[in-house]
C-alpha atoms as a PDB file:
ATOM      1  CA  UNK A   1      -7.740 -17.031   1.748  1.00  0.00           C
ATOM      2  CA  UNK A   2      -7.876 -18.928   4.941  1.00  0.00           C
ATOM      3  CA  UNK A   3      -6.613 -16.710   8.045  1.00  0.00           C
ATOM      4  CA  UNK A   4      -4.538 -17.818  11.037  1.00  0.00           C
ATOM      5  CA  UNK A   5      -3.260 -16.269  13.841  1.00  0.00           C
ATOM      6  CA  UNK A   6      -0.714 -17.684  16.228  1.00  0.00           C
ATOM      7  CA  UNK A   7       0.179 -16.382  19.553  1.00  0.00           C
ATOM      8  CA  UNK A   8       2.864 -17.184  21.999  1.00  0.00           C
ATOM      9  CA  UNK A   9       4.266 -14.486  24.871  1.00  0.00           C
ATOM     10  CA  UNK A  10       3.902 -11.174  23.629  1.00  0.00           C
ATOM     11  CA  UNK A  11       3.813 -12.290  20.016  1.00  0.00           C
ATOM     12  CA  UNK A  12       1.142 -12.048  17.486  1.00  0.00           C
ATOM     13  CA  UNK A  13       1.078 -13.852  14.015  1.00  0.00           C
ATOM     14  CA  UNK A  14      -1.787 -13.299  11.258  1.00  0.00           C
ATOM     15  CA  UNK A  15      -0.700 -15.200   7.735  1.00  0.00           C
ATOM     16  CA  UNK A  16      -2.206 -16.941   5.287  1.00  0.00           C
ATOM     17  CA  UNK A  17      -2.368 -20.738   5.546  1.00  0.00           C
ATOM     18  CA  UNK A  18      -3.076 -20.362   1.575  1.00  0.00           C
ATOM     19  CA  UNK A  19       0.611 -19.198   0.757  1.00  0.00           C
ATOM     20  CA  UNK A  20       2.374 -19.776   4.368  1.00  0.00           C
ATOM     21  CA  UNK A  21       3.351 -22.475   6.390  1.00  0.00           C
ATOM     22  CA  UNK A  22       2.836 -21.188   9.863  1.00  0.00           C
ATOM     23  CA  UNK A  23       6.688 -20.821  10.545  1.00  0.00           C
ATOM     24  CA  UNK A  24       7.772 -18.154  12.675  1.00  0.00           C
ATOM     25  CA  UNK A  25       8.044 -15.352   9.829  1.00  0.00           C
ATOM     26  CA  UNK A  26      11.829 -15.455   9.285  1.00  0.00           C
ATOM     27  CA  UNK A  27      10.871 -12.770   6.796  1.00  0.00           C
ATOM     28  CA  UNK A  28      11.304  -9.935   9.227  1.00  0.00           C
ATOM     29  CA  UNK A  29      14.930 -10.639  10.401  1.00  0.00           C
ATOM     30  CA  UNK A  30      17.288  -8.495   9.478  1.00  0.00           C
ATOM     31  CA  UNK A  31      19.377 -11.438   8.554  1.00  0.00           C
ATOM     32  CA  UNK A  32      17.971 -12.033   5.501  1.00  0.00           C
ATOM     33  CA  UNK A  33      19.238 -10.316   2.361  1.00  0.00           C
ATOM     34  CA  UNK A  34      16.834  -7.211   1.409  1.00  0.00           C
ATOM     35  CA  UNK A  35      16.622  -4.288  -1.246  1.00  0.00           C
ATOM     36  CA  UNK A  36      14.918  -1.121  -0.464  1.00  0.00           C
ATOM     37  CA  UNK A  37      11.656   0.013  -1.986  1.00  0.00           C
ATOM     38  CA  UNK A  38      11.839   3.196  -3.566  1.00  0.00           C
ATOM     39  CA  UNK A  39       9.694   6.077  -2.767  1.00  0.00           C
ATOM     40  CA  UNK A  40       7.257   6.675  -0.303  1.00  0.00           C
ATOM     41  CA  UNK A  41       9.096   6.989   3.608  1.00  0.00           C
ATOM     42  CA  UNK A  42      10.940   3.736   3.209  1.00  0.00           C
ATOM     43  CA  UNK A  43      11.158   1.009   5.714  1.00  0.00           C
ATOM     44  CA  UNK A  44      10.212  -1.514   3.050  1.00  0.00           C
ATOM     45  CA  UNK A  45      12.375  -3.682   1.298  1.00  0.00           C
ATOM     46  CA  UNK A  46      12.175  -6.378  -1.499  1.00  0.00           C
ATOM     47  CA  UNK A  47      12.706  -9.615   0.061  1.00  0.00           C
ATOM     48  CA  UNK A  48      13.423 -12.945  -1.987  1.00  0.00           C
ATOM     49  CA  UNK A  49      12.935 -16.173   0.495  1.00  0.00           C
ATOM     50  CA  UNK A  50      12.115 -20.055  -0.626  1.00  0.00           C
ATOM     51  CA  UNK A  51      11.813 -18.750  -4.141  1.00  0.00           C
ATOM     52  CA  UNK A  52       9.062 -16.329  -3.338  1.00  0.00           C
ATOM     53  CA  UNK A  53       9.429 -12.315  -4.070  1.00  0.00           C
ATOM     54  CA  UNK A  54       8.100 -10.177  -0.984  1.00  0.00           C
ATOM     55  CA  UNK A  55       7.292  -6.820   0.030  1.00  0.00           C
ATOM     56  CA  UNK A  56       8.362  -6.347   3.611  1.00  0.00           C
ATOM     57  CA  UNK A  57       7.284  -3.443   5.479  1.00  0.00           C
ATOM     58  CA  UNK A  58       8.070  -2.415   9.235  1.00  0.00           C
ATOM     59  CA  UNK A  59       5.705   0.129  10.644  1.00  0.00           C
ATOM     60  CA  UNK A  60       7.090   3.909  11.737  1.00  0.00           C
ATOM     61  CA  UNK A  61       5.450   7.129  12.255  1.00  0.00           C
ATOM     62  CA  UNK A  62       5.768   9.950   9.829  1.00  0.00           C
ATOM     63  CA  UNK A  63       5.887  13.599  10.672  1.00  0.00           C
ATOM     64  CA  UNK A  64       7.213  15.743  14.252  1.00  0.00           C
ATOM     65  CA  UNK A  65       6.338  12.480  16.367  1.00  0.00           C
ATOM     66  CA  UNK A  66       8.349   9.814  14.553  1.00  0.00           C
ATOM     67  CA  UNK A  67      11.344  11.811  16.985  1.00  0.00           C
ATOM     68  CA  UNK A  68       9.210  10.794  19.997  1.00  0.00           C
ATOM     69  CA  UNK A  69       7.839   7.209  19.800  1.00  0.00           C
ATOM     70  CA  UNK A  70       9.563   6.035  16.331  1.00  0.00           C
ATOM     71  CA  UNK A  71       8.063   2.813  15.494  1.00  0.00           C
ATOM     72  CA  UNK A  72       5.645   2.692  18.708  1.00  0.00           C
ATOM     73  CA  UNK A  73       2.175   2.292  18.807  1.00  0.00           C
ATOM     74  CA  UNK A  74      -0.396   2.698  21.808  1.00  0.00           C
ATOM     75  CA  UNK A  75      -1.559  -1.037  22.160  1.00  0.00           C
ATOM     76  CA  UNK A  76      -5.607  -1.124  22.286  1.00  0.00           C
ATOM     77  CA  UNK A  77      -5.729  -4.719  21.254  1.00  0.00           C
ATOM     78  CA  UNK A  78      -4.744  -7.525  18.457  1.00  0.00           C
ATOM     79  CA  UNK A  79      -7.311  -6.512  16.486  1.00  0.00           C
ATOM     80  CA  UNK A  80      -7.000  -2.679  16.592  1.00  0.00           C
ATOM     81  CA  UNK A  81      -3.236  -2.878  15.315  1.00  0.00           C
ATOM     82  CA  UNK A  82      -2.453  -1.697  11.941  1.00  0.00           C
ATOM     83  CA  UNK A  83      -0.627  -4.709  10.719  1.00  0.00           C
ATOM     84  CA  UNK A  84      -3.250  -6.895  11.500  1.00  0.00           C
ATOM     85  CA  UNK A  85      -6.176  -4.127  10.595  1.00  0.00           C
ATOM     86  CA  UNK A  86      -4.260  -3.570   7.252  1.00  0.00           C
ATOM     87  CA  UNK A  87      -3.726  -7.402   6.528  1.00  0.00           C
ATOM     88  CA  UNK A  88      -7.610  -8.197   7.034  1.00  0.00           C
ATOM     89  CA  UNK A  89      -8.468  -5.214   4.618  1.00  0.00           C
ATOM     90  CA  UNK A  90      -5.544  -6.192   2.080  1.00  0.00           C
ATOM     91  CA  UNK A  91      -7.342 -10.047   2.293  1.00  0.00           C
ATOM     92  CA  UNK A  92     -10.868  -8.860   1.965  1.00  0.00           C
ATOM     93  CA  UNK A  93     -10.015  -6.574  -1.388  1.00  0.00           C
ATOM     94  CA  UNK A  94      -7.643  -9.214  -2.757  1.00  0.00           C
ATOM     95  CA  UNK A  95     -10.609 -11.788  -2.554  1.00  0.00           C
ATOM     96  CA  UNK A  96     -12.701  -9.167  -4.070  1.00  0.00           C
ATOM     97  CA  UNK A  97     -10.991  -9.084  -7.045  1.00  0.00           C
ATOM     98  CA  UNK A  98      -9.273  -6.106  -6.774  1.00  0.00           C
ATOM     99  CA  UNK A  99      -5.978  -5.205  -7.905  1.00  0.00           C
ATOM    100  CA  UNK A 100      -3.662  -5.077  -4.708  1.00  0.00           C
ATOM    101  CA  UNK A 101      -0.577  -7.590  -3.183  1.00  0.00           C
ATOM    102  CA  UNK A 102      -1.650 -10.191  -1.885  1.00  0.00           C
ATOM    103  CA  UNK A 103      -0.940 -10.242   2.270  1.00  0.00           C
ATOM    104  CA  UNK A 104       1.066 -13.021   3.476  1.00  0.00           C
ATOM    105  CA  UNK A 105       1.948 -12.347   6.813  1.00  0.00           C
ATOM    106  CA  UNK A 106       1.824  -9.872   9.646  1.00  0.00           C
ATOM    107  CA  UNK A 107       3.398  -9.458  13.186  1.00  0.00           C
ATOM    108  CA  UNK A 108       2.780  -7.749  16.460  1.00  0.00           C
ATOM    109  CA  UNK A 109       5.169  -7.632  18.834  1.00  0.00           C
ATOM    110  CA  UNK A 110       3.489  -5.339  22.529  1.00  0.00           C
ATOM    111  CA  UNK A 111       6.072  -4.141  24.993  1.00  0.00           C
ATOM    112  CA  UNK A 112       3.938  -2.901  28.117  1.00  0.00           C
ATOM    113  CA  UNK A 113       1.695  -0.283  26.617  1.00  0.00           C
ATOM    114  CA  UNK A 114       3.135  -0.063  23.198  1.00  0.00           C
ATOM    115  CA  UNK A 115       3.304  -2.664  20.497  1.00  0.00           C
ATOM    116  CA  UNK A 116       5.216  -2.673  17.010  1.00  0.00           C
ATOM    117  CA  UNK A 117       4.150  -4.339  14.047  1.00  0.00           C
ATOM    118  CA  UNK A 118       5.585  -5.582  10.367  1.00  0.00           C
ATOM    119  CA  UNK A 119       3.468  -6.901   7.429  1.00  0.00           C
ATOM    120  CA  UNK A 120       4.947  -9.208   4.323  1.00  0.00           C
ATOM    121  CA  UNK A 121       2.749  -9.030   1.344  1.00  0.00           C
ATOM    122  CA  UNK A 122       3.662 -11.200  -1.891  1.00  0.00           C
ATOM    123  CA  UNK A 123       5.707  -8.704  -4.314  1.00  0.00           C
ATOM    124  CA  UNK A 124       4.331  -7.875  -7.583  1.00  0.00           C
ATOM    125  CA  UNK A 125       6.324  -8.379 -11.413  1.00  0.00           C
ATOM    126  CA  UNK A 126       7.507  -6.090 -13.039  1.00  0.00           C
ATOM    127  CA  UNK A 127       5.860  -3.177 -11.520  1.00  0.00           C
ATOM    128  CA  UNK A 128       7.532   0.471 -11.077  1.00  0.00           C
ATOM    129  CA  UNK A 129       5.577   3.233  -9.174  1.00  0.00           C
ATOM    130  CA  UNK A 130       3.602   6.051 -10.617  1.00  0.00           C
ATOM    131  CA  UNK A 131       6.368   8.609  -9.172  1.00  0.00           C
ATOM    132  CA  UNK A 132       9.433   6.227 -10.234  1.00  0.00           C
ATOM    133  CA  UNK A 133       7.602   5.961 -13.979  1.00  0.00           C
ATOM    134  CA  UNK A 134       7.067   9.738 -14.307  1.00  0.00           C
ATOM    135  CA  UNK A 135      10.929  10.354 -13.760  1.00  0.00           C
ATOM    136  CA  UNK A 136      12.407   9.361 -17.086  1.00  0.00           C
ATOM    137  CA  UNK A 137       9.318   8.829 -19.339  1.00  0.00           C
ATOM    138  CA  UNK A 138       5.714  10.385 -20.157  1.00  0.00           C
ATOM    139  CA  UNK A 139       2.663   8.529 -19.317  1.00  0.00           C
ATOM    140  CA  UNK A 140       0.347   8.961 -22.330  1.00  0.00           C
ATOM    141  CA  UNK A 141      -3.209  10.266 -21.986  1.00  0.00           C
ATOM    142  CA  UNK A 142      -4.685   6.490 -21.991  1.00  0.00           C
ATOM    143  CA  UNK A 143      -2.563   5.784 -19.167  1.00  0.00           C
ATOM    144  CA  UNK A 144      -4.157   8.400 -17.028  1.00  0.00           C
ATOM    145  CA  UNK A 145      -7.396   7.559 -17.613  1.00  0.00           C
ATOM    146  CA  UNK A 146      -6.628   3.296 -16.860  1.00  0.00           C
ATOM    147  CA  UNK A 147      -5.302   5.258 -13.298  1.00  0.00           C
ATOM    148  CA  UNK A 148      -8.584   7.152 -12.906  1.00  0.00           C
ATOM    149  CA  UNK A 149     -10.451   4.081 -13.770  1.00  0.00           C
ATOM    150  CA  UNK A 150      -8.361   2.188 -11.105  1.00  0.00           C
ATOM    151  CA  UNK A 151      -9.119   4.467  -8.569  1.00  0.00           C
ATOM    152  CA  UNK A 152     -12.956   4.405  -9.369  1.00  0.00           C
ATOM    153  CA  UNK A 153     -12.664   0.748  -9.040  1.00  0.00           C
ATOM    154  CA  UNK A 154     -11.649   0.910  -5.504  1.00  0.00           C
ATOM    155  CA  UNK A 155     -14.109   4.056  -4.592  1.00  0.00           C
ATOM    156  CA  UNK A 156     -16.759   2.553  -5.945  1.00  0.00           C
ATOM    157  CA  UNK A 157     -16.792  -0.439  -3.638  1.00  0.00           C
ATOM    158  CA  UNK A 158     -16.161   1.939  -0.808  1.00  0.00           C
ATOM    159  CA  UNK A 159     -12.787   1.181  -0.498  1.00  0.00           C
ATOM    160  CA  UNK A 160     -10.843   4.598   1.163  1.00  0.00           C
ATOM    161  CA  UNK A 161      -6.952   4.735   1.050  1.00  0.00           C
ATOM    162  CA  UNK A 162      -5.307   6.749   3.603  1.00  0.00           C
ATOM    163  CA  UNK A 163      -2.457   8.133   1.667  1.00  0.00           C
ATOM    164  CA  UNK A 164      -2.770   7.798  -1.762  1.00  0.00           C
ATOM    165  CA  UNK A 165       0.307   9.415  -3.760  1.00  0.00           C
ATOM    166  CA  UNK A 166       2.372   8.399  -6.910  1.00  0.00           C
ATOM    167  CA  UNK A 167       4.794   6.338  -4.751  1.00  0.00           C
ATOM    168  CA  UNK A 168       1.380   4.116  -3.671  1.00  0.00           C
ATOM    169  CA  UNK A 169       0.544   3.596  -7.402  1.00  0.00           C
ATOM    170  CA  UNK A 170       2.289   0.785  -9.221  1.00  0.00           C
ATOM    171  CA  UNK A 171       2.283   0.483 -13.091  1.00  0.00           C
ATOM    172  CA  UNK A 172       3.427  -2.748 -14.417  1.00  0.00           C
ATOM    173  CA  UNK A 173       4.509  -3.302 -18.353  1.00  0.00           C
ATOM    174  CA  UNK A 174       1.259  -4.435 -19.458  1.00  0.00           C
ATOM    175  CA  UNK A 175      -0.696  -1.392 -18.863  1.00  0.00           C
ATOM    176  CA  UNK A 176      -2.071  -2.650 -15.579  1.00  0.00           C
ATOM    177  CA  UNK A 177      -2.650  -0.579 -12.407  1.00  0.00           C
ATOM    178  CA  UNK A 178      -2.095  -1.683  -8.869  1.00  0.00           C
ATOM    179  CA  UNK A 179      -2.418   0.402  -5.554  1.00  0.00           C
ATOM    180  CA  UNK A 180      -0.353  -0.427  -2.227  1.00  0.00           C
ATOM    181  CA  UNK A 181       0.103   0.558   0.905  1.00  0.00           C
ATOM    182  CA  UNK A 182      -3.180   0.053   3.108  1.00  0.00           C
ATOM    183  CA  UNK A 183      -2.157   1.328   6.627  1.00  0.00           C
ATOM    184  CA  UNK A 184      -4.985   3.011   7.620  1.00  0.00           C
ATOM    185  CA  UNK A 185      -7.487   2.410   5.105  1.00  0.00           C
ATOM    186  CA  UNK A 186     -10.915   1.210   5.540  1.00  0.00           C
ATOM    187  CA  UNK A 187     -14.378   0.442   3.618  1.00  0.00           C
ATOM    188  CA  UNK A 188     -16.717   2.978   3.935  1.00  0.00           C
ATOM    189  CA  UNK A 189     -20.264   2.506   2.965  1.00  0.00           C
ATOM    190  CA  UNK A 190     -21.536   6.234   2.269  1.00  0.00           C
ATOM    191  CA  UNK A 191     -20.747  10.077   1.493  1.00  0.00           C
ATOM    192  CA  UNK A 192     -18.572  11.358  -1.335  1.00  0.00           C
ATOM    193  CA  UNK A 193     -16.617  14.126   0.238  1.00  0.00           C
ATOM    194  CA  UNK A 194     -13.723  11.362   1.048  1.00  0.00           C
ATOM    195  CA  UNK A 195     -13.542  10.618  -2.497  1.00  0.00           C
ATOM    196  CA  UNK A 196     -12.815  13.968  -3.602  1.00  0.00           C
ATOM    197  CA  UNK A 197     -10.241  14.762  -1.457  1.00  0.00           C
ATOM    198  CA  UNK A 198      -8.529  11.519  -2.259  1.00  0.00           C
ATOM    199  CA  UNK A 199      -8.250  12.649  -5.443  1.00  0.00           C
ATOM    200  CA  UNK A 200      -6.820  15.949  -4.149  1.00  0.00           C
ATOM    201  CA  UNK A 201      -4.231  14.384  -2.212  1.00  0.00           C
ATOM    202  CA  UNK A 202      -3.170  12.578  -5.669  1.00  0.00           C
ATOM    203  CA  UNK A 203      -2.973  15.367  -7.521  1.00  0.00           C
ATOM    204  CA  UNK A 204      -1.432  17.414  -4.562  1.00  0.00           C
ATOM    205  CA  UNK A 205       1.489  14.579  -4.227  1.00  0.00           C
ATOM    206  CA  UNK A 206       2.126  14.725  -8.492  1.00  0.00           C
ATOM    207  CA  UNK A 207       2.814  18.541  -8.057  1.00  0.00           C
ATOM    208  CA  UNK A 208       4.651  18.652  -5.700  1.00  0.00           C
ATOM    209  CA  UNK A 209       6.867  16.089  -7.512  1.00  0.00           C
ATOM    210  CA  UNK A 210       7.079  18.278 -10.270  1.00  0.00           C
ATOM    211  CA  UNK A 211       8.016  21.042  -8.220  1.00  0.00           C
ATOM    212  CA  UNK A 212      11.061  19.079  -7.208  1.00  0.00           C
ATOM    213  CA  UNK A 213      12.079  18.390 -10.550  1.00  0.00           C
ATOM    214  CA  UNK A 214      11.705  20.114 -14.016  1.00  0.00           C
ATOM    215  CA  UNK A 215      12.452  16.522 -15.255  1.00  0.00           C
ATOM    216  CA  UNK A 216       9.362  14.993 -13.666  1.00  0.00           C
ATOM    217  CA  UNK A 217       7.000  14.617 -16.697  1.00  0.00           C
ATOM    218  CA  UNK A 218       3.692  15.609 -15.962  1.00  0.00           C
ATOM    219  CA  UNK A 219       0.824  18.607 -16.458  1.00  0.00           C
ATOM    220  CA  UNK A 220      -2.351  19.719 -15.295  1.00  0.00           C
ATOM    221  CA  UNK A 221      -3.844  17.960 -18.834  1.00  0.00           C
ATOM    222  CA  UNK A 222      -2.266  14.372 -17.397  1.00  0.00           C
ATOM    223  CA  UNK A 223      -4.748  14.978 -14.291  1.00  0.00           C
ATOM    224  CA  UNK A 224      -7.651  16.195 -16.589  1.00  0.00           C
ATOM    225  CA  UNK A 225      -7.193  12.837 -18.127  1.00  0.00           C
ATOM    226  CA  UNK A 226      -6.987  11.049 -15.071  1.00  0.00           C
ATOM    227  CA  UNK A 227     -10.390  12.415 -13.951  1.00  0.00           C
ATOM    228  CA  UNK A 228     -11.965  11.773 -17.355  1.00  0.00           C
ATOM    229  CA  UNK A 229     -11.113   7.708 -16.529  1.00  0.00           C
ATOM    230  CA  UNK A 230     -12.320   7.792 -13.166  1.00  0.00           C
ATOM    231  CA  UNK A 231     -15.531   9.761 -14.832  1.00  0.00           C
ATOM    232  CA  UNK A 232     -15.898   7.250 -17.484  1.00  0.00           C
ATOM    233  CA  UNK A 233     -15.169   4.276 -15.034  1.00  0.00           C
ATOM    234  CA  UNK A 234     -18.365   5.039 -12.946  1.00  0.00           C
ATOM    235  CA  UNK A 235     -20.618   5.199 -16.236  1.00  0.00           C
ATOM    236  CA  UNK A 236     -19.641   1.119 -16.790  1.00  0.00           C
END
């Protein structure tokens, strides 16, 4: 991937000369025809533009101060913002091999001492979520364990994901496993205690799913499996 950043007034754009032109990133107008993404706490849409499929996501807080600053951020510099901090991570794990979209584009846009940001990454086929799968259909006990595997995968090269739930895991019909959704994540080089309590934020997210609904098909044996992959994973 070949990075790029552009920068006029109190604009910033980081894209991928690889897989865009350099245009101002007409992706992020409202203009343009979108679908939402299901899941998760939305404000990211399908996007279909010059024949490519896109994930488009505009940055906003979670939680009591999404009433107070919305989609604000404190601006500490280019690099320090999370479009651009999750776009360089998304790039470096992409390279790697690993399976993740691949970034395309990201913006920053700083007003005074606050700056808001959107990232584009290329949409992947065919691909439901973890949380959207486990609504009308069991996952079967080798599916777990290719999820526990996945996760390995990315823990293993010290890869730590901020948030990662069944709306962040994407299945697609194949049998393949992708995760998504970056913001915040980093590579750590040492200690184990992260690893474990990404795992408990998994399995923390699937109950509470199936607290929701007596429909949601899962069980304490799915995560049993789940661990056994991730077990067997670090063996290879």
């Amino acid at each position: 991937m070949r990075e790029v950043v552009q920068h006029s007034e109190s604009e910033w754009v980081l894209f991928d000369r690889e897989s865009w032109d350099g245009r101002q990133p007409e992706l992020f107008e409202r203009g343009i025809e979108r679908v939402p993404v299901s899941g998760g706490r939305g404000h990211a849409w399908f996007v279909s533009y010059d024949e490519g499929d896109f994930v488009v996501r505009h940055y906003r807080r979670g939680g009591a101060i999404e009433a107070l600053l919305a989609d604000r951020y404190l601006w500490t510099g280019i690099d320090a913002t999370r479009a651009f901090r999750e776009w360089r991570l998304l790039a470096t794990l992409f390279s790697d091999g690993l399976p993740v979209p691949r970034p395309v584009v990201a913006r920053v846009r700083r007003s005074g001492c606050f700056y808001r940001a959107d990232l584009a990454t290329r949409a992947l086929p065919g691909v439901r979520s973890l949380a959207d799968r486990l609504t009308d259909v069991r996952l079967s006990q080798a599916g777990w364990r290719k999820i526990g595997g996945c996760i390995r995968l990315f823990h293993d090269r010290g890869v730590y994901h901020a948030d990662l739930n069944a709306h962040n895991i994407l299945l697609d019909g194949a049998g393949r496993t992708y995760l998504v959704d970056f913001d915040r994540g980093k590579i750590r080089n040492s200690g184990v205690g992260w690893k474990t309590a990404n795992l408990g934020r998994l399995r923390r997210s699937l109950e509470k799913l199936a607290d929701r609904s007596p429909r949601f098909c899962y069980g304490d044996g799915d995560f049993t499996s789940l661990t056994s992959g991730y077990v067997v994973a670090g063996r290879g």
